[in-house]
PDB file of N, CA and C in Angstrom:
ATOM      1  N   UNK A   1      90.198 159.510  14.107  1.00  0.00           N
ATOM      2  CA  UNK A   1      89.539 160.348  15.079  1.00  0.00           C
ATOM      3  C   UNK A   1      89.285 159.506  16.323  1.00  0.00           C
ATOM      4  N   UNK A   2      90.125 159.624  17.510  1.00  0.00           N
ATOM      5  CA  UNK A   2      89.720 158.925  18.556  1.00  0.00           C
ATOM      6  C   UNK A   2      88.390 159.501  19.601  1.00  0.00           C
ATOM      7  N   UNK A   3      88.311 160.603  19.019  1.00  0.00           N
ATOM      8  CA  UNK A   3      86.626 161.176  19.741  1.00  0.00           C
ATOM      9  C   UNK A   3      85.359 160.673  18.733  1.00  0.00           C
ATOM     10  N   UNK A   4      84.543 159.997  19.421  1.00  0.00           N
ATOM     11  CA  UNK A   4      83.064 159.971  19.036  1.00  0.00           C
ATOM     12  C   UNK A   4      82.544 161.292  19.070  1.00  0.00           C
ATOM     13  N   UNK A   5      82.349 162.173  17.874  1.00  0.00           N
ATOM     14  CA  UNK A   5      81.864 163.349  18.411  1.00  0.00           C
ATOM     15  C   UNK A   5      80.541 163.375  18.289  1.00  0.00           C
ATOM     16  N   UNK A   6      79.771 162.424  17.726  1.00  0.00           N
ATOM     17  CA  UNK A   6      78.490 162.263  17.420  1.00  0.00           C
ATOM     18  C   UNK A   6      78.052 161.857  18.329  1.00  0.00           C
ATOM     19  N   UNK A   7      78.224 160.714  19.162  1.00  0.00           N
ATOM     20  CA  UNK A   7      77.810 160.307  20.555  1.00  0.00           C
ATOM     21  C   UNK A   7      78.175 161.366  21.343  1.00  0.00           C
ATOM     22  N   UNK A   8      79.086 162.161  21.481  1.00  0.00           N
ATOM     23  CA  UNK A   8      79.026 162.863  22.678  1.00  0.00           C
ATOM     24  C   UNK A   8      78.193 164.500  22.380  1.00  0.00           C
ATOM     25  N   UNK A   9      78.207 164.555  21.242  1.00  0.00           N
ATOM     26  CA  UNK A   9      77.171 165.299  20.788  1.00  0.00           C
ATOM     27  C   UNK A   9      75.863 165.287  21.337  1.00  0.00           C
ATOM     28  N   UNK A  10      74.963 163.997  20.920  1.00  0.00           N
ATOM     29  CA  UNK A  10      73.647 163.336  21.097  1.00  0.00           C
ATOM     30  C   UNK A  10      73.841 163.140  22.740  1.00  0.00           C
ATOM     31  N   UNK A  11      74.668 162.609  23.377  1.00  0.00           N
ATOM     32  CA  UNK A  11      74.556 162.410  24.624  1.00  0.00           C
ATOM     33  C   UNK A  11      74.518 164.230  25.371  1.00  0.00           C
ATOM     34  N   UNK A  12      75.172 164.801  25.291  1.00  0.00           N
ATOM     35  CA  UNK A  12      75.026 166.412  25.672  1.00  0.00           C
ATOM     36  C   UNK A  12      73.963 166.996  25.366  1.00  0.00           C
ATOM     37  N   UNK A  13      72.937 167.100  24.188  1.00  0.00           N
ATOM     38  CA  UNK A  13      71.740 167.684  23.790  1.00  0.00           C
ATOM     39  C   UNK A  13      71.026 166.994  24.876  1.00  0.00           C
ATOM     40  N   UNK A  14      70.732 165.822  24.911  1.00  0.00           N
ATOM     41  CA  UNK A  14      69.967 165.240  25.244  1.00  0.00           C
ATOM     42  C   UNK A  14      69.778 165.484  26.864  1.00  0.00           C
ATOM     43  N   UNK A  15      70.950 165.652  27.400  1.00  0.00           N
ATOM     44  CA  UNK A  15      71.293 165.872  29.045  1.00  0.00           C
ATOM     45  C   UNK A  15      70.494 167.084  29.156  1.00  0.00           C
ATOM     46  N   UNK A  16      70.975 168.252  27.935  1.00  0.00           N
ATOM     47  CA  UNK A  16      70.606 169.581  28.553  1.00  0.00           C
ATOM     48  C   UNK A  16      69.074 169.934  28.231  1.00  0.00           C
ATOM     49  N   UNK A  17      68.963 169.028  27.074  1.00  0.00           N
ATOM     50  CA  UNK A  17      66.883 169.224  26.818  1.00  0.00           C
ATOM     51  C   UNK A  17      66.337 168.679  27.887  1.00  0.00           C
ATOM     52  N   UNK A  18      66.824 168.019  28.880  1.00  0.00           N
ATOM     53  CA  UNK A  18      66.243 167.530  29.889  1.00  0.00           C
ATOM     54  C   UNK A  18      66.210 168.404  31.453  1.00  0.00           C
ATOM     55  N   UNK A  19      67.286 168.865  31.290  1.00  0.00           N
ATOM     56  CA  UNK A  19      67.594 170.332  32.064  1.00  0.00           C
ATOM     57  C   UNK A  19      66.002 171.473  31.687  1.00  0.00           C
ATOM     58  N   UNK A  20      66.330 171.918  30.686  1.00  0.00           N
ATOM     59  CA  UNK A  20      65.140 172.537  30.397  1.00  0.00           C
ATOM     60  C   UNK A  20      63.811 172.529  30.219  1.00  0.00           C
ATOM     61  N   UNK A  21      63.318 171.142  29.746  1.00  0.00           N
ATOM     62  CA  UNK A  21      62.305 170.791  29.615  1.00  0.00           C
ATOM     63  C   UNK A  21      61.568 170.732  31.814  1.00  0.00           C
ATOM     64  N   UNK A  22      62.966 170.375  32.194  1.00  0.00           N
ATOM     65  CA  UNK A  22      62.535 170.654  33.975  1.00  0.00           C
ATOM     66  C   UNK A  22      62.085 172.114  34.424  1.00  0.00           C
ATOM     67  N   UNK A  23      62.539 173.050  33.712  1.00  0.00           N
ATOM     68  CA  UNK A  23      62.069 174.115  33.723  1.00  0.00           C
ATOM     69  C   UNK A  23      61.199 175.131  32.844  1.00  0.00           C
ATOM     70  N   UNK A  24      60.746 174.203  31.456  1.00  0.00           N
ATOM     71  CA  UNK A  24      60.191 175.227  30.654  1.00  0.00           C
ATOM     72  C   UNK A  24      58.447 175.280  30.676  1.00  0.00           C
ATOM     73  N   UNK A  25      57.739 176.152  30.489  1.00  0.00           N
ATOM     74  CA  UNK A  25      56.485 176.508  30.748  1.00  0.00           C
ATOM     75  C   UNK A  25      56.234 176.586  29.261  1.00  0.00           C
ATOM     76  N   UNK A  26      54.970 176.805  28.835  1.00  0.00           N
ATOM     77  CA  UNK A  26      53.920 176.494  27.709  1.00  0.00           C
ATOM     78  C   UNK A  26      54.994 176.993  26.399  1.00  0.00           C
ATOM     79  N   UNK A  27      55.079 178.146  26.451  1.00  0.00           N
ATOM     80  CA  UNK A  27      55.830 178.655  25.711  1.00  0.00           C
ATOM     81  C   UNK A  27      57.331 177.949  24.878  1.00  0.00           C
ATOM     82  N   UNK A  28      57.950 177.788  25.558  1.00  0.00           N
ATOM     83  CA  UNK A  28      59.247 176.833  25.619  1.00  0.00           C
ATOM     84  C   UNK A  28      58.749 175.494  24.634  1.00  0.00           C
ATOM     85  N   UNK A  29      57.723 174.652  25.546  1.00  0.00           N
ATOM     86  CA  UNK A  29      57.303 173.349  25.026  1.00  0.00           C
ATOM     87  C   UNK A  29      56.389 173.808  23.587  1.00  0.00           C
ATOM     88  N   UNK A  30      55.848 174.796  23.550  1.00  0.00           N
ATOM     89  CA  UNK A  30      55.120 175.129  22.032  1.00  0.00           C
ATOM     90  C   UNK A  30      56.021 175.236  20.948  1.00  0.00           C
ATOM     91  N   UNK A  31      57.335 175.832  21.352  1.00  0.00           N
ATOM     92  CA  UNK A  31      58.537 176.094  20.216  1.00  0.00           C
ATOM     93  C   UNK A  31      59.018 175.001  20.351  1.00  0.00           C
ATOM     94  N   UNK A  32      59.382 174.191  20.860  1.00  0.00           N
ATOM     95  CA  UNK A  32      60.278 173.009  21.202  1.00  0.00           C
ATOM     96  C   UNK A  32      59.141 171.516  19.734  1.00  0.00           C
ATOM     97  N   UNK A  33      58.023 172.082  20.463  1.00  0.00           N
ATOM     98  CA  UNK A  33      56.551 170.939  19.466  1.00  0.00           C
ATOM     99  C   UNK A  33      56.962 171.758  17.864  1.00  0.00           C
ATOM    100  N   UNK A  34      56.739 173.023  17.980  1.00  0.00           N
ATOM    101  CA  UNK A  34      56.861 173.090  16.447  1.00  0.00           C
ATOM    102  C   UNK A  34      58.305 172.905  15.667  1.00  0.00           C
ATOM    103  N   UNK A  35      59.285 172.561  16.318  1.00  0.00           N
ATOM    104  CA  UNK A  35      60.296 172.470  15.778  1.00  0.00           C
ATOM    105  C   UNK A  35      60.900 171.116  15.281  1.00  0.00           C
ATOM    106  N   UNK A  36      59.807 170.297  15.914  1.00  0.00           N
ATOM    107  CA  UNK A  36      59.958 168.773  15.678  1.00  0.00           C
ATOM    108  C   UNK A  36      58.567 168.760  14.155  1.00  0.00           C
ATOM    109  N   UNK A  37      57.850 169.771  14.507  1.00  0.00           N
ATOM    110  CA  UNK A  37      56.528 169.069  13.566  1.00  0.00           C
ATOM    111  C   UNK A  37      57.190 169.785  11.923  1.00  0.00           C
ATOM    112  N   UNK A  38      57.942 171.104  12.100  1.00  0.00           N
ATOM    113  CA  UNK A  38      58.414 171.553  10.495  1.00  0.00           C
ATOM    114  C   UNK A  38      59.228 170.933   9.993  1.00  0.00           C
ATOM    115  N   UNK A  39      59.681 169.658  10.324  1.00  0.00           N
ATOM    116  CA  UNK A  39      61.161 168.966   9.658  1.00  0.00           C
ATOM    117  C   UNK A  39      60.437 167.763   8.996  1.00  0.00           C
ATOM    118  N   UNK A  40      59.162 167.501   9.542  1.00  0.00           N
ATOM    119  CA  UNK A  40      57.936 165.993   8.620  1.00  0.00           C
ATOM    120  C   UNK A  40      57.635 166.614   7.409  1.00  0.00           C
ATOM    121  N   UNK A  41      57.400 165.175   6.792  1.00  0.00           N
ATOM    122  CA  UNK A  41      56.933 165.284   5.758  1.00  0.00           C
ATOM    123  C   UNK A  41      55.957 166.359   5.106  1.00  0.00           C
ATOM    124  N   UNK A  42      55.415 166.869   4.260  1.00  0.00           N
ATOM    125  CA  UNK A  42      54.316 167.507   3.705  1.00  0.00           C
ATOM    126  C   UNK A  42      54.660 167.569   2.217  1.00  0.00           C
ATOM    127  N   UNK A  43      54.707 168.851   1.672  1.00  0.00           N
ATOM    128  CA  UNK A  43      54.471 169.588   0.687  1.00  0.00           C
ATOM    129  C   UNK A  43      56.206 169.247   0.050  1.00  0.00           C
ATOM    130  N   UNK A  44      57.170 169.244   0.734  1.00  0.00           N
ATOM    131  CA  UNK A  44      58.260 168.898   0.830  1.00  0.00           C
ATOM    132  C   UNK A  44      58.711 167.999   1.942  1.00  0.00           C
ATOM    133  N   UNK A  45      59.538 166.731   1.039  1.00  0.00           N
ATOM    134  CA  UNK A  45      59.933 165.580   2.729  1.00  0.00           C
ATOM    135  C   UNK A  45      60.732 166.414   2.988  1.00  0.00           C
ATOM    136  N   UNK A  46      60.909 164.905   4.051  1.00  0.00           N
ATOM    137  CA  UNK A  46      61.693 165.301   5.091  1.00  0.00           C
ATOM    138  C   UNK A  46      62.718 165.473   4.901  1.00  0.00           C
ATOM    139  N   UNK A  47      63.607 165.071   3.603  1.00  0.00           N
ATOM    140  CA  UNK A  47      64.669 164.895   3.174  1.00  0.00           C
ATOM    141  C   UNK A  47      65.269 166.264   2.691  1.00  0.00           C
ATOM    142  N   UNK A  48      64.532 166.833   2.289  1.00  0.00           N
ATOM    143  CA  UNK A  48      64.548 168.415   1.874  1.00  0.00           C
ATOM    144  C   UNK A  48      64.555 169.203   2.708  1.00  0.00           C
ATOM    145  N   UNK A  49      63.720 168.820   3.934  1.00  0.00           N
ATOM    146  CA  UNK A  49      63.670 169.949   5.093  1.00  0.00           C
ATOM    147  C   UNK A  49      65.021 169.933   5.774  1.00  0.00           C
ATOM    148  N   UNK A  50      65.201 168.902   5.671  1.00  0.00           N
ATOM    149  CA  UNK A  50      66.647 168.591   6.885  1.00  0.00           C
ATOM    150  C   UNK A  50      67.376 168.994   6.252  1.00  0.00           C
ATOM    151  N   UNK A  51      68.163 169.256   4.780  1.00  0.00           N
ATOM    152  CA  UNK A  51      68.823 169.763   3.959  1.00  0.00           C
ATOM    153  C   UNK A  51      69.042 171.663   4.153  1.00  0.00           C
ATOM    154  N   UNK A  52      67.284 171.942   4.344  1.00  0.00           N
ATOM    155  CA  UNK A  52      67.501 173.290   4.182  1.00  0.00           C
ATOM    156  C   UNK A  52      67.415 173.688   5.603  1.00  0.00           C
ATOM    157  N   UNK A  53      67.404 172.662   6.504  1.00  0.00           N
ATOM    158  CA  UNK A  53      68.047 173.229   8.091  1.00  0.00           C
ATOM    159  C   UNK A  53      69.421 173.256   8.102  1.00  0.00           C
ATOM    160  N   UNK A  54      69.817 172.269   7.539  1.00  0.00           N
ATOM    161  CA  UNK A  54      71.377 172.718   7.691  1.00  0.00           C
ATOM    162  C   UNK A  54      72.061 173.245   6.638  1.00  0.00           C
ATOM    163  N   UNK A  55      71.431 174.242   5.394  1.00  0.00           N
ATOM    164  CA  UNK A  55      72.037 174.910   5.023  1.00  0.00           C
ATOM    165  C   UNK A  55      72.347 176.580   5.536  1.00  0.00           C
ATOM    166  N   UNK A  56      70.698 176.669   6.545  1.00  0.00           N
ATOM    167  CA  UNK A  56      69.999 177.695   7.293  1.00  0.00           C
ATOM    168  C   UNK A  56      71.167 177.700   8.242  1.00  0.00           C
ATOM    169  N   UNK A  57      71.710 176.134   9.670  1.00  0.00           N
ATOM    170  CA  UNK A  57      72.457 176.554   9.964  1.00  0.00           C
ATOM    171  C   UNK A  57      74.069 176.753   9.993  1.00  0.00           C
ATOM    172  N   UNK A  58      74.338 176.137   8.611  1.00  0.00           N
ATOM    173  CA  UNK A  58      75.681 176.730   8.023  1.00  0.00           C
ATOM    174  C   UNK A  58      75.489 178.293   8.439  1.00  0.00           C
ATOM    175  N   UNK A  59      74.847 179.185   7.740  1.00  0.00           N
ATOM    176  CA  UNK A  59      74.965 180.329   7.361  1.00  0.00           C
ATOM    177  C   UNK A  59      74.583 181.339   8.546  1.00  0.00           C
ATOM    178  N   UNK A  60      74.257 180.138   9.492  1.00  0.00           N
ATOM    179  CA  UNK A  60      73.754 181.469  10.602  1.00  0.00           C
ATOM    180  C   UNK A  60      74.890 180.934  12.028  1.00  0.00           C
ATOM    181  N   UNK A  61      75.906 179.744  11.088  1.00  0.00           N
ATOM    182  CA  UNK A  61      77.298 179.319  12.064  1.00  0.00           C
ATOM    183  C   UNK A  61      76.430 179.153  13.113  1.00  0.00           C
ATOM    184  N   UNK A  62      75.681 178.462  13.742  1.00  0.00           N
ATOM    185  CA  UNK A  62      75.246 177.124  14.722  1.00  0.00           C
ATOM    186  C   UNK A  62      75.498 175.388  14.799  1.00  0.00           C
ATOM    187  N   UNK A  63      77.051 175.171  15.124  1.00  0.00           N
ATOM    188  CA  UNK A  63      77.721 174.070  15.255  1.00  0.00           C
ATOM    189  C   UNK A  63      76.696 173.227  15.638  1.00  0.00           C
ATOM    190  N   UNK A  64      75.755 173.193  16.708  1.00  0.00           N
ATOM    191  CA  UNK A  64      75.092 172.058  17.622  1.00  0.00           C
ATOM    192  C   UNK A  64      73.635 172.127  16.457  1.00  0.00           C
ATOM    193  N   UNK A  65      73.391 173.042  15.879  1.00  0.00           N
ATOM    194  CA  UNK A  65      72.162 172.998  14.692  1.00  0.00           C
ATOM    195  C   UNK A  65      72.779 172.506  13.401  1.00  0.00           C
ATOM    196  N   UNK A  66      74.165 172.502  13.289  1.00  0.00           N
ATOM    197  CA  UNK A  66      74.860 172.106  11.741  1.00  0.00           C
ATOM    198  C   UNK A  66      74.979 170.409  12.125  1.00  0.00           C
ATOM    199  N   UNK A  67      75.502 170.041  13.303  1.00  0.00           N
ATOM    200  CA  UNK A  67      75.832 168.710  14.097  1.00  0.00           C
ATOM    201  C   UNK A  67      74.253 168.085  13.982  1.00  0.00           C
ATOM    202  N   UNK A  68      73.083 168.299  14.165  1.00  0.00           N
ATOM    203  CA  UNK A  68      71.574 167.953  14.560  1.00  0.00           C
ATOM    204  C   UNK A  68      71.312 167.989  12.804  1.00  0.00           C
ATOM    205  N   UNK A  69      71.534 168.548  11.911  1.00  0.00           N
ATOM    206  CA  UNK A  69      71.031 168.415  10.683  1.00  0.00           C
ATOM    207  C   UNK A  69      71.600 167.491   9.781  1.00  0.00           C
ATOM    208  N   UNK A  70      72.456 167.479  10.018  1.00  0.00           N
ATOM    209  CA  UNK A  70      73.880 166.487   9.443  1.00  0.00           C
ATOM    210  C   UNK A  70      73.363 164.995  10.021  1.00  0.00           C
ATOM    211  N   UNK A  71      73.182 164.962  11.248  1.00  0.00           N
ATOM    212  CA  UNK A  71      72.377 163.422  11.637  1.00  0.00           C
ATOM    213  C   UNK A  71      71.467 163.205  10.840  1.00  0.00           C
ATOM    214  N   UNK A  72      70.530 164.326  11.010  1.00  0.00           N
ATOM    215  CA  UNK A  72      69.043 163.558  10.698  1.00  0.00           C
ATOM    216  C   UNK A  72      69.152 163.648   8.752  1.00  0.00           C
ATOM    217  N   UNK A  73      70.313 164.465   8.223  1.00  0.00           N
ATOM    218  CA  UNK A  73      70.599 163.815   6.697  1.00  0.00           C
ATOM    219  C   UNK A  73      70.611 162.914   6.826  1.00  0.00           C
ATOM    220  N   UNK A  74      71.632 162.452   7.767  1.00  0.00           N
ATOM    221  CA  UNK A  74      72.026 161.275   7.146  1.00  0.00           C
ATOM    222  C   UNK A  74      70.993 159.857   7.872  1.00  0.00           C
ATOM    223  N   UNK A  75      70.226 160.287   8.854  1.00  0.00           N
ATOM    224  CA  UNK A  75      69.119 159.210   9.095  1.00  0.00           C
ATOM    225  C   UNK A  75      67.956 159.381   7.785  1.00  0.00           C
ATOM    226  N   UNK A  76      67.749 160.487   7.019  1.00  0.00           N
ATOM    227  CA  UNK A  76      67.173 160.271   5.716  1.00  0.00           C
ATOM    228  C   UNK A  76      67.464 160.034   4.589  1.00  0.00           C
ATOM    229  N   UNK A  77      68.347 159.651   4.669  1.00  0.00           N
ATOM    230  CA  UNK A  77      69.583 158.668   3.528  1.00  0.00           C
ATOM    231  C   UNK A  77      69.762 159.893   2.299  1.00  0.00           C
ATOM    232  N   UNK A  78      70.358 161.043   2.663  1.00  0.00           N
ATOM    233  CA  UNK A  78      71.028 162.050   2.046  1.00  0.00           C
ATOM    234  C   UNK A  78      72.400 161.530   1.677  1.00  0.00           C
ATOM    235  N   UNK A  79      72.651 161.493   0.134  1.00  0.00           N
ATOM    236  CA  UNK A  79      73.645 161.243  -0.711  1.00  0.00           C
ATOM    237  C   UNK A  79      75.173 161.997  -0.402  1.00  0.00           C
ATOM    238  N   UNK A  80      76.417 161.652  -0.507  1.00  0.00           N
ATOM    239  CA  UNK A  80      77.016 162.721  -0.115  1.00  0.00           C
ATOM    240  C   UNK A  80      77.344 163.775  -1.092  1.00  0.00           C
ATOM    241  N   UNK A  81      76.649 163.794  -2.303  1.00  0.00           N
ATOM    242  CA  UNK A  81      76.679 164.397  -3.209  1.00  0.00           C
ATOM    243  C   UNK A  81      75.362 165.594  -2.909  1.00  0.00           C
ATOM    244  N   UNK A  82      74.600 165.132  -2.172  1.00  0.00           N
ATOM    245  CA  UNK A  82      73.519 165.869  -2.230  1.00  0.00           C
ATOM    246  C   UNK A  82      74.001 166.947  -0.672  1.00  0.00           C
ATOM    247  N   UNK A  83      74.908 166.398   0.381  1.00  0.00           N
ATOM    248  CA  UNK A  83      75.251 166.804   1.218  1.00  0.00           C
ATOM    249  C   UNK A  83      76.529 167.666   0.769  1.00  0.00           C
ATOM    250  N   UNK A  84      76.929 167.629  -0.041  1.00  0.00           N
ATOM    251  CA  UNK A  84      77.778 168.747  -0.650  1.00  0.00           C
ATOM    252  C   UNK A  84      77.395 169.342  -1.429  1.00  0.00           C
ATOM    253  N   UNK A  85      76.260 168.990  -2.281  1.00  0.00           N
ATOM    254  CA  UNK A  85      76.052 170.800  -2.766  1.00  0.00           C
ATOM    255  C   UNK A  85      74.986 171.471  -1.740  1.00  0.00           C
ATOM    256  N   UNK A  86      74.459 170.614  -0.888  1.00  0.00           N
ATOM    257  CA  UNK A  86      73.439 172.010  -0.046  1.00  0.00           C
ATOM    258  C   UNK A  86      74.539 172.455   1.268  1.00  0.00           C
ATOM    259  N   UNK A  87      75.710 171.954   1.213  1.00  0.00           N
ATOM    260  CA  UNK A  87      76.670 172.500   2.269  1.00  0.00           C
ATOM    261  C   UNK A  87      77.273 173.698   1.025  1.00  0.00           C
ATOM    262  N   UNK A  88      77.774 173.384   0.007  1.00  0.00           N
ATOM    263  CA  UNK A  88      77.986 174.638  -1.225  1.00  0.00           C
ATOM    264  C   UNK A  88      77.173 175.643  -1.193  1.00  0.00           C
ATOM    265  N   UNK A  89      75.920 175.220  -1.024  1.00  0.00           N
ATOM    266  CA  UNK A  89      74.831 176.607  -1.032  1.00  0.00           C
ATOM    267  C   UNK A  89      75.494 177.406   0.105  1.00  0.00           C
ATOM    268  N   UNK A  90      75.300 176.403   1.287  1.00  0.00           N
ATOM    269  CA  UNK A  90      75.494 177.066   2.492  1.00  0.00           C
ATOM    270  C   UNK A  90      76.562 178.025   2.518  1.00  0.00           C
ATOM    271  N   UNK A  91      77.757 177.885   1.946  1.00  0.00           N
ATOM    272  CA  UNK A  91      79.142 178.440   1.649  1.00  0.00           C
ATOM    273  C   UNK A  91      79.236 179.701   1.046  1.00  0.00           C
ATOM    274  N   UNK A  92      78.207 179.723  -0.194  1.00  0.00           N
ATOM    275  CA  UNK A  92      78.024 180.482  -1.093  1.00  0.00           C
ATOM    276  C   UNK A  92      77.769 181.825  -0.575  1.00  0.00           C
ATOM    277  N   UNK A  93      76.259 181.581   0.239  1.00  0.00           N
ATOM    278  CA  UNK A  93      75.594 182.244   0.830  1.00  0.00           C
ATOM    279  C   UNK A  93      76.242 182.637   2.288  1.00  0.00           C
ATOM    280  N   UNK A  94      77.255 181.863   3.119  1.00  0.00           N
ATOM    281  CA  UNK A  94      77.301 182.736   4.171  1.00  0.00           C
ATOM    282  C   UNK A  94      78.854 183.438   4.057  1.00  0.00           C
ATOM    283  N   UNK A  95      79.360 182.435   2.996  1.00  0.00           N
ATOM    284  CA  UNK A  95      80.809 183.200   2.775  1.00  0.00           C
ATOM    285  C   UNK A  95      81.609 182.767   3.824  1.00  0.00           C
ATOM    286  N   UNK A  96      82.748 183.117   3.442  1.00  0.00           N
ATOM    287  CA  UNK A  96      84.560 182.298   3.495  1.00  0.00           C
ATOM    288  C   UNK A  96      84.105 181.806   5.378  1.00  0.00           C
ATOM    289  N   UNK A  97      83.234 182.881   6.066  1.00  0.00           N
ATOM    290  CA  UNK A  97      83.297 182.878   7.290  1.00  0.00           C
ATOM    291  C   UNK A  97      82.403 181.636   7.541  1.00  0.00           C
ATOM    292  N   UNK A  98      82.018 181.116   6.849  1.00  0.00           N
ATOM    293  CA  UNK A  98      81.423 179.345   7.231  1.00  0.00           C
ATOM    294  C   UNK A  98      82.165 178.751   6.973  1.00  0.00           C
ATOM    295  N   UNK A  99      83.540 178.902   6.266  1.00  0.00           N
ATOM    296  CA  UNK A  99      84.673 177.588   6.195  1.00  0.00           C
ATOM    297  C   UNK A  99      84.545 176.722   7.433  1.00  0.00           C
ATOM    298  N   UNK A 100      85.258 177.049   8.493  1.00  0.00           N
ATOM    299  CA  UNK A 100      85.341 176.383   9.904  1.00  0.00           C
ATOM    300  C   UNK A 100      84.134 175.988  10.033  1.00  0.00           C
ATOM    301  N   UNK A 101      83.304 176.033  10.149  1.00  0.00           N
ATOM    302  CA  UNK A 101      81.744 175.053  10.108  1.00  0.00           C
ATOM    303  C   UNK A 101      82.019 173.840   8.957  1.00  0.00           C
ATOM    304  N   UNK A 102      81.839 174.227   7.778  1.00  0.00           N
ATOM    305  CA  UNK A 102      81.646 173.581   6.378  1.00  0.00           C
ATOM    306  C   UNK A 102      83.110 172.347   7.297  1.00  0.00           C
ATOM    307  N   UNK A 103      83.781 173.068   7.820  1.00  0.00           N
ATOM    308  CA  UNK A 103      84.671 171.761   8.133  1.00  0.00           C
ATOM    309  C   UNK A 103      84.396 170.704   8.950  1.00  0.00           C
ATOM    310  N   UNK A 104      84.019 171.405  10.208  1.00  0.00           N
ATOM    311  CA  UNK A 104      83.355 170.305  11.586  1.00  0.00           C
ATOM    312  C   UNK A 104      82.007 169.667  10.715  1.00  0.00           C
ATOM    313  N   UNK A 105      81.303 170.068   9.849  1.00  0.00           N
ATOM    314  CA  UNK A 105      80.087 169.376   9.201  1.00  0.00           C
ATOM    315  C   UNK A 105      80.797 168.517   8.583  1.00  0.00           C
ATOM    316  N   UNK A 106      82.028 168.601   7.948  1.00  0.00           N
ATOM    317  CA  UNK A 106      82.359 167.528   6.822  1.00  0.00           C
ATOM    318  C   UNK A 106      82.877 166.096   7.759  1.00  0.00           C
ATOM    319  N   UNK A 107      83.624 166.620   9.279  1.00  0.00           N
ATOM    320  CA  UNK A 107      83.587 165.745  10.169  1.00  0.00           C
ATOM    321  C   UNK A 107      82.901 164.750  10.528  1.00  0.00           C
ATOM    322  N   UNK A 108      81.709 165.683  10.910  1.00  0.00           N
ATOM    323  CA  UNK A 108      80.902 164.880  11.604  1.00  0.00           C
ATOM    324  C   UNK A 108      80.131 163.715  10.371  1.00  0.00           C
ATOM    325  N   UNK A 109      79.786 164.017   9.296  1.00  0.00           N
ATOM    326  CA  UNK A 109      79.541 163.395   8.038  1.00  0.00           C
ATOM    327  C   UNK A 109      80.173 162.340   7.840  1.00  0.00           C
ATOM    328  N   UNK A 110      81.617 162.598   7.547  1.00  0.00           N
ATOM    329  CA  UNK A 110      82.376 161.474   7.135  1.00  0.00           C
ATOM    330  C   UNK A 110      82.584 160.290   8.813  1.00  0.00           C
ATOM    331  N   UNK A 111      82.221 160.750   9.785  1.00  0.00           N
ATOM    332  CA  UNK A 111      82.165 159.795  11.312  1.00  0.00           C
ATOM    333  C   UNK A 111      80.542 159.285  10.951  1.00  0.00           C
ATOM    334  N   UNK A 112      79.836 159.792  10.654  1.00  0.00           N
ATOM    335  CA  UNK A 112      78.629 158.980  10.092  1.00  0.00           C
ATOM    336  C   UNK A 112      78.397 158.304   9.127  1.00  0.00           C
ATOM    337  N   UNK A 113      79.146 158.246   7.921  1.00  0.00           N
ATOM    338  CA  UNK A 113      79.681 157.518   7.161  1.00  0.00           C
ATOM    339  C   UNK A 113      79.716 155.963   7.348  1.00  0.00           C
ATOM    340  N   UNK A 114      81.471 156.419   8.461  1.00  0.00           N
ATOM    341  CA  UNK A 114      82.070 155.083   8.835  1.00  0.00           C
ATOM    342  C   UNK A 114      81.332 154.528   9.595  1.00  0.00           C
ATOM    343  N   UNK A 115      79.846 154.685  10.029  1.00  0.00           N
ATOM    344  CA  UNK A 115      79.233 153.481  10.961  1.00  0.00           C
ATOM    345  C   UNK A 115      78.674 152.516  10.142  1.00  0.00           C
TER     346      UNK A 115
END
């Protein structure tokens, strides 16, 4: 793979949260705060949450939310065994029409891998 798609991934979010955050009012920044605070630890880690974000966005086919969950697996040291059966759930549940996802996820996985 001669594309970094993970860097140019992280480098693009990051450009455009900055775009918005120039323009967003209370509202915006309240969803933006709770979306960082439901992925911590509690009742279930973090390891679980990030799992069932990106099985959530397998099934609801959000590439840049399947790409963002797939990192932070794998910054919570998610097994790739454990990253294939909650990508299986994901499959199960959204059907044949998450193949093409289930694929760019297996991408971006195995480029996180090799670092």
């Amino acid at each position: 793979m001669s594309e970094n798609i993970i860097e140019k991934f992280q480098t693009e979010r990051e450009r455009l949260n900055e775009i918005v955050m120039k323009y967003a009012q209370l509202e915006i920044k309240r969803f933006w705060s709770l979306d960082g605070q439901v992925y911590r630890d509690g009742a279930l880690p973090a390891k679980i949450k990030e799992l069932l974000g990106l099985v959530a966005s397998l099934v609801l086919r959000c590439d840049d939310c399947i790409k963002y969950h797939i990192i932070r697996c794998h910054e919570e040291g998610v097994t790739n065994e454990e990253i294939e059966e909650a990508m299986s759930i994901g499959l199960i549940v959204g059907g044949s029409i998450v193949i093409p996802h289930l694929r760019r996820a297996f991408e971006a996985w195995d480029e996180l891998n090799k670092r």
